[in-house]
Protein backbone atom coordinates (compact mmCIF):
# COMPACT_ATOMS: atom_id res chain seq x y z
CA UNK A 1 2.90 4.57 16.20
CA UNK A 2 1.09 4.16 12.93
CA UNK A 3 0.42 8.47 13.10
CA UNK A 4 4.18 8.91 14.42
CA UNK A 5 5.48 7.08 10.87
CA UNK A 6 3.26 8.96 8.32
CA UNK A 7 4.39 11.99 9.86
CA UNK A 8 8.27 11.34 9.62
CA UNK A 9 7.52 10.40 6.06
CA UNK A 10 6.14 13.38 4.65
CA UNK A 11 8.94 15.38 7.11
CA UNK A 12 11.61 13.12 5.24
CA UNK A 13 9.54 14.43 1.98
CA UNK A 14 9.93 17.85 3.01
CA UNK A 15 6.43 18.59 4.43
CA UNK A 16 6.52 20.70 7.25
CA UNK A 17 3.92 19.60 10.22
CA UNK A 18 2.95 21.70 12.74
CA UNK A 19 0.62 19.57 15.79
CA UNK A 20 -1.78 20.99 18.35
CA UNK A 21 -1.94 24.02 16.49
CA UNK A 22 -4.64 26.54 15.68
CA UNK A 23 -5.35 29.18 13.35
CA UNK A 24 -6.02 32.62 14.56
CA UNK A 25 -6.88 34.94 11.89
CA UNK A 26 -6.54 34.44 8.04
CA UNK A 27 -6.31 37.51 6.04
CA UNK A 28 -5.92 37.09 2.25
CA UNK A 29 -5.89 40.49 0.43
CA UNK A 30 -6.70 39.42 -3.45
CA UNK A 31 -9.52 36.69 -3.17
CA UNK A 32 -11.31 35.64 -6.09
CA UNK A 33 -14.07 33.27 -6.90
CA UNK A 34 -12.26 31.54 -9.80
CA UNK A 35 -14.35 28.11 -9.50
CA UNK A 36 -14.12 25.44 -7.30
CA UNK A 37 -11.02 23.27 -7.68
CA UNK A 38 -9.32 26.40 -8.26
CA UNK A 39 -6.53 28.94 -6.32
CA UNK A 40 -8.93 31.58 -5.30
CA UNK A 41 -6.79 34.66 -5.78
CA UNK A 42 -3.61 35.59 -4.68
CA UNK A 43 -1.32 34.31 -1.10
CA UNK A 44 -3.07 33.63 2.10
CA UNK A 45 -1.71 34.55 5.19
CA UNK A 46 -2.42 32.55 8.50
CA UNK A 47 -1.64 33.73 11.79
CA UNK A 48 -0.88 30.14 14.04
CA UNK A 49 -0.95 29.51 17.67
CA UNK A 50 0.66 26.62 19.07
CA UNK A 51 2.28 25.51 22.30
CA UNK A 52 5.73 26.45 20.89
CA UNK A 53 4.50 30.06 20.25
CA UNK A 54 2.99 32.10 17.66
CA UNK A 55 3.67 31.87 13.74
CA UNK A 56 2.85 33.34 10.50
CA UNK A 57 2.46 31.41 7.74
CA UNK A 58 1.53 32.05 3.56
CA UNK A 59 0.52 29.88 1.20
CA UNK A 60 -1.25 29.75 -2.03
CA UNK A 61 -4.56 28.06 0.03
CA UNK A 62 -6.39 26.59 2.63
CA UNK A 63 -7.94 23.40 2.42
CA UNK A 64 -10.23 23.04 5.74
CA UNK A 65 -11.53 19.30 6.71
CA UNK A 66 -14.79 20.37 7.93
CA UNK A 67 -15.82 16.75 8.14
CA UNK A 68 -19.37 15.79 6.96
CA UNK A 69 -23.19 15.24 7.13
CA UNK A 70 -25.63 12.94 5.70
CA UNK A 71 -27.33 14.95 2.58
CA UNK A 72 -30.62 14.18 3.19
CA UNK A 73 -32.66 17.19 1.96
CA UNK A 74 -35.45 16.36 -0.66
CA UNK A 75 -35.29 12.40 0.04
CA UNK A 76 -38.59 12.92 1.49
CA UNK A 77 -37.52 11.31 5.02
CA UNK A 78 -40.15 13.13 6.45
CA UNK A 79 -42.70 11.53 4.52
CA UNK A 80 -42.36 8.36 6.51
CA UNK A 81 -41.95 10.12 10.10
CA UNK A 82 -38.30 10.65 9.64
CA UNK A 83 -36.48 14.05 10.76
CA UNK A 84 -33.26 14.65 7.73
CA UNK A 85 -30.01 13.27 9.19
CA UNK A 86 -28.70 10.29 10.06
CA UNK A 87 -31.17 7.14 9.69
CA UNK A 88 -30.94 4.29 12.51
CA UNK A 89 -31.10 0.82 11.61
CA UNK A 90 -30.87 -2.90 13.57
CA UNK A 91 -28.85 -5.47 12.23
CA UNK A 92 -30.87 -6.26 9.52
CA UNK A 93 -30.43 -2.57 8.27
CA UNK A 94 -34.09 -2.09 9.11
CA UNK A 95 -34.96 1.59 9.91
CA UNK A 96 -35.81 1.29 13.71
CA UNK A 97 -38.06 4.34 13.90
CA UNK A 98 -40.56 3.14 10.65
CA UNK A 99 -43.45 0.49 11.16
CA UNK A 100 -43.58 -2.26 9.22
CA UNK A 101 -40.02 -3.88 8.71
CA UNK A 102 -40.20 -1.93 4.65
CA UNK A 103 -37.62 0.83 4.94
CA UNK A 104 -34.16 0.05 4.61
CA UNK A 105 -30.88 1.59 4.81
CA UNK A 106 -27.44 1.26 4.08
CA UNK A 107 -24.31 3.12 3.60
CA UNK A 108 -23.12 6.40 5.39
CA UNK A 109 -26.52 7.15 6.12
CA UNK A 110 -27.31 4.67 8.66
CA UNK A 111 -23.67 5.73 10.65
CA UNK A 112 -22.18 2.65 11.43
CA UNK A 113 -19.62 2.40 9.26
CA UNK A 114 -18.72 4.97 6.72
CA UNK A 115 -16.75 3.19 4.32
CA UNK A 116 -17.35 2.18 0.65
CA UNK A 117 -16.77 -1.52 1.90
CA UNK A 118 -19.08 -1.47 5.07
CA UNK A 119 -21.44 0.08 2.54
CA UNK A 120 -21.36 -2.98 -0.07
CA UNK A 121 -20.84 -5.23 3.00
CA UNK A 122 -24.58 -4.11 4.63
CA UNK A 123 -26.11 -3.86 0.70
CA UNK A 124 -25.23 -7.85 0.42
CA UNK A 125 -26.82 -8.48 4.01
CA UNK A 126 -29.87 -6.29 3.25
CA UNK A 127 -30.56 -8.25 -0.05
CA UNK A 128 -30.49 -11.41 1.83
CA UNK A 129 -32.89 -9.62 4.57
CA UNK A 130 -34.99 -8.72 2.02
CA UNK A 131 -35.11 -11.78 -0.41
CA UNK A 132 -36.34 -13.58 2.94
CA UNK A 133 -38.77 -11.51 4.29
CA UNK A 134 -40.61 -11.23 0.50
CA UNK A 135 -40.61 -15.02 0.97
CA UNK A 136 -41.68 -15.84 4.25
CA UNK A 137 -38.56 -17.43 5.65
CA UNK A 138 -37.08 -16.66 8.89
CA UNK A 139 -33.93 -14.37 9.48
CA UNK A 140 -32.00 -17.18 11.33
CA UNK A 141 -28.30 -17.39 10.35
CA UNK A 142 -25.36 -15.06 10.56
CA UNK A 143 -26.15 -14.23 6.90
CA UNK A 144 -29.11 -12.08 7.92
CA UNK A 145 -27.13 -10.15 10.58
CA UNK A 146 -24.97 -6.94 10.17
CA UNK A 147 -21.91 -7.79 12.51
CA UNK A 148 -18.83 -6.74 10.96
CA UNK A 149 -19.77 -3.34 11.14
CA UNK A 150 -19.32 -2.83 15.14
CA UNK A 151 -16.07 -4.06 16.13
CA UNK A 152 -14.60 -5.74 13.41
CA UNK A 153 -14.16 -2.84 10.56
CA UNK A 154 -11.29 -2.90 7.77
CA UNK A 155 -9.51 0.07 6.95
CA UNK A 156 -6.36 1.41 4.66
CA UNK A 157 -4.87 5.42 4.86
CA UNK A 158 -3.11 5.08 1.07
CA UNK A 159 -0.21 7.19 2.78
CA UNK A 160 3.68 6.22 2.25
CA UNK A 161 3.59 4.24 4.25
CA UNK A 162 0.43 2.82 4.18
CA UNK A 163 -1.92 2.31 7.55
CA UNK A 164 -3.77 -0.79 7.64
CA UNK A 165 -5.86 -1.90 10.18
CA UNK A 166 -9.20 -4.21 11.61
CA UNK A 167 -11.16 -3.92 14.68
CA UNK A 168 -10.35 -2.71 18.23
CA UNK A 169 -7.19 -0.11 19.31
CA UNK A 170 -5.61 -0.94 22.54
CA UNK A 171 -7.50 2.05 23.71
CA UNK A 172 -10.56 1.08 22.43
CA UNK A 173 -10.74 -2.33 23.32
CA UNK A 174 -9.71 -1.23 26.76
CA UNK A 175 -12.69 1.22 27.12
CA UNK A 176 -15.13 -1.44 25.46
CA UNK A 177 -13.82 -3.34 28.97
CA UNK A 178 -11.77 -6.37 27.49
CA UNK A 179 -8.84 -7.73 29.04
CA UNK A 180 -6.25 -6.68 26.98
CA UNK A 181 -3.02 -8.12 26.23
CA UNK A 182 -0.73 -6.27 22.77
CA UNK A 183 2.25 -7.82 21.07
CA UNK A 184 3.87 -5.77 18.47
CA UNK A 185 7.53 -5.53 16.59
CA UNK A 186 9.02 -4.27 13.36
CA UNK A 187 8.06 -6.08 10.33
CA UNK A 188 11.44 -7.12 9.78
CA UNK A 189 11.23 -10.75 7.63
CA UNK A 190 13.04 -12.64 4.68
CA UNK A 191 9.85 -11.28 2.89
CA UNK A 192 10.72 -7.68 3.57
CA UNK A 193 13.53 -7.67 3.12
CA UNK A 194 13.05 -9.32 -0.68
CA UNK A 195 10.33 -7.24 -1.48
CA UNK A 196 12.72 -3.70 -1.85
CA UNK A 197 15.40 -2.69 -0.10
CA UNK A 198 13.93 -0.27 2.30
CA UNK A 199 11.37 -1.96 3.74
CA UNK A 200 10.32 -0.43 7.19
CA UNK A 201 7.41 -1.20 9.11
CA UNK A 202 5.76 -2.07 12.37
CA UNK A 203 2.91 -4.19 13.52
CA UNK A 204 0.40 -4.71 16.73
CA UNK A 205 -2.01 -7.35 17.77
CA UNK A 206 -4.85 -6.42 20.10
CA UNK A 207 -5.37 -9.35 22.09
CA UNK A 208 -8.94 -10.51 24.35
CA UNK A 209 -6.84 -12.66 27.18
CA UNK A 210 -10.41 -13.79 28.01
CA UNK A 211 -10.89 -16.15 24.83
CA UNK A 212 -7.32 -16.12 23.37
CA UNK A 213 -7.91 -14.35 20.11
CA UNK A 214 -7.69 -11.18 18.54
CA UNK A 215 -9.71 -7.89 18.80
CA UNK A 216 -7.38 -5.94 16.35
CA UNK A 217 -4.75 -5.38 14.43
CA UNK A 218 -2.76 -2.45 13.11
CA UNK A 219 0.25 -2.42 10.84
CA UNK A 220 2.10 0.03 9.19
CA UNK A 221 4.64 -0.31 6.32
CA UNK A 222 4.68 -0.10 2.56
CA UNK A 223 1.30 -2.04 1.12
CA UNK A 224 0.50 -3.39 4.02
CA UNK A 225 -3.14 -3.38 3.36
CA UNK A 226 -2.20 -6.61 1.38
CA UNK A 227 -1.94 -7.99 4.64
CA UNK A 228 -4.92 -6.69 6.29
CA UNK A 229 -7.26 -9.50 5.10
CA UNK A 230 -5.51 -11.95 7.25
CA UNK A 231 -5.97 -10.31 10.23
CA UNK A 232 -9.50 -9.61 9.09
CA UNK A 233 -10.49 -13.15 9.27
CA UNK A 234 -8.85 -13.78 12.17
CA UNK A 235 -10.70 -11.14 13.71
CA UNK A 236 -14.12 -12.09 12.50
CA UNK A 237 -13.42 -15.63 12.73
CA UNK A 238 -12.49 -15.37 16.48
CA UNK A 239 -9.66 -17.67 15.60
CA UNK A 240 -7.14 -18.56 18.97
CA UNK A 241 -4.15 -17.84 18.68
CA UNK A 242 -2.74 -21.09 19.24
CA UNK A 243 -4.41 -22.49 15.66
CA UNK A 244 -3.03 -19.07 13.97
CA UNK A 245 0.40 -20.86 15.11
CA UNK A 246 -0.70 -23.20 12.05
CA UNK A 247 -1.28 -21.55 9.71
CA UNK A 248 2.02 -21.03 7.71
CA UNK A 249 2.61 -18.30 6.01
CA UNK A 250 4.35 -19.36 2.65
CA UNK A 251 8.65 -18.34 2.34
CA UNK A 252 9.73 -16.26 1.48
CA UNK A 253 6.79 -13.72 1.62
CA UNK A 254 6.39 -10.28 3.67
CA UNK A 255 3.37 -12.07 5.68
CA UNK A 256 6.19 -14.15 7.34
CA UNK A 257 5.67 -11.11 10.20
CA UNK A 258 2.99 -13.26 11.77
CA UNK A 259 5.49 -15.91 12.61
CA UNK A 260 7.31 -12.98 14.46
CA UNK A 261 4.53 -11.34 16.15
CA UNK A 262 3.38 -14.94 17.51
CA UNK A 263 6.69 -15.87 18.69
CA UNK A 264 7.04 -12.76 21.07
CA UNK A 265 4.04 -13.69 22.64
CA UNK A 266 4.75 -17.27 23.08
CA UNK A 267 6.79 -18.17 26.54
């Protein structure tokens, strides 16, 4: 639902979006290097197949998401036993293929997370690691244990509207072999409605039936990622359901939703 909204918003905007579609040739007569950041010459024309058919379409470029892959050429990985690529860690960010508990890694590289949060999120774990093991104390405590980074990430698009959301997808939780319950409704408060005048937006709770609390959360609106951290704790805090009854969200604000989404579940 969260996809189905961004794309009505840039069609409202104008943008035309073509789905399950594939390029079949490009052909651009007058291409030029002119630097990167750049148009690189004249019109590009794309030749598209889709379910609906074939198209032709030109514009003035292409902008490919080729996705990525960890640059580590020259970091001397090898050095230590380590092929270049992706580095494996255990919960204390400890590089699980180097002797010696010394080698450490956090960040994109290690592939759990790749988000500047996650990143800072292992850095502060790793410094506790390390500030331990340099003085002889043992790793006990949740402080000395990477967690958050399995089921339990935070995550904004910055689209209008915005996508915010924490942990497990219905899908995902369901393939991870929970027993899934999902509540969800328009965010459609006092708050909202305050806030500016066309306030649309939608939200859905992932819910463990198993232990009563949440496994994720997605909503969708404008700045709704000011409303992720709630869900965040509640997430990592394993909080029932029944004590999120308590706490109040304060009137009239646009986090008044989660009054909403717990009264649909409740009988």
């Amino acid at each position: 639902f969260a996809g189905e909204r961004v794309i009505a918003a840039l069609r409202e905007r104008g943008v035309r979006v073509l789905l399950g579609t594939e390029p079949t040739s490009v052909h651009r007569p007058d291409a030029k290097d002119t630097g990167e950041g750049r148009v690189h010459g004249g019109p590009v024309t794309v030749q598209l197949h889709s379910e609906e058919g074939d198209t032709e379409l030109e514009a003035d470029e292409i902008i490919v998401a080729a996705g990525r892959t960890p640059a580590t050429e020259g970091l001397g990985l090898d050095s230590v036993g380590l092929k270049d690529g992706y580095v494996q860690v255990d919960n204390q960010l400890t590089a699980t293929a180097v002797d010696g508990d010394w080698l450490y890694c956090v960040g994109d590289l290690n592939h759990r997370a790749a988000l500047t949060h996650m990143g800072k999120y292992q850095a502060r774990v790793c410094g506790d690691v390390i500030a331990a093991r340099a003085e002889g104390r043992p790793l006990d405590g949740a402080r000395f244990t990477a967690s958050a980074d399995h089921e339990q990430v935070p995550q904004v698009v910055y689209t209008a509207p915005e996508v915010a959301s924490v942990g497990l997808t219905e899908a995902a939780a369901r393939k991870a072999g929970y027993a899934v319950e999902t509540v969800e409704l328009d965010i459609s408060v006092a708050g909202s409605a305050l806030a500016r005048n066309d306030f649309a937006g939608h939200a859905k709770l992932v819910i463990d039936t198993g232990t009563d609390t949440l496994l994720g959360a997605t909503f969708v609106g404008p700045e709704v990622g000011e409303q992720l951290h709630a869900a965040t704790i509640a997430v990592v805090g394993k909080v029932p359901l029944a004590t999120l009854w308590h706490a109040v969200p304060a009137f009239p604000a646009v986090s008044e939703f989660w009054l909403r989404l717990l009264e649909t579940r409740r009988p």
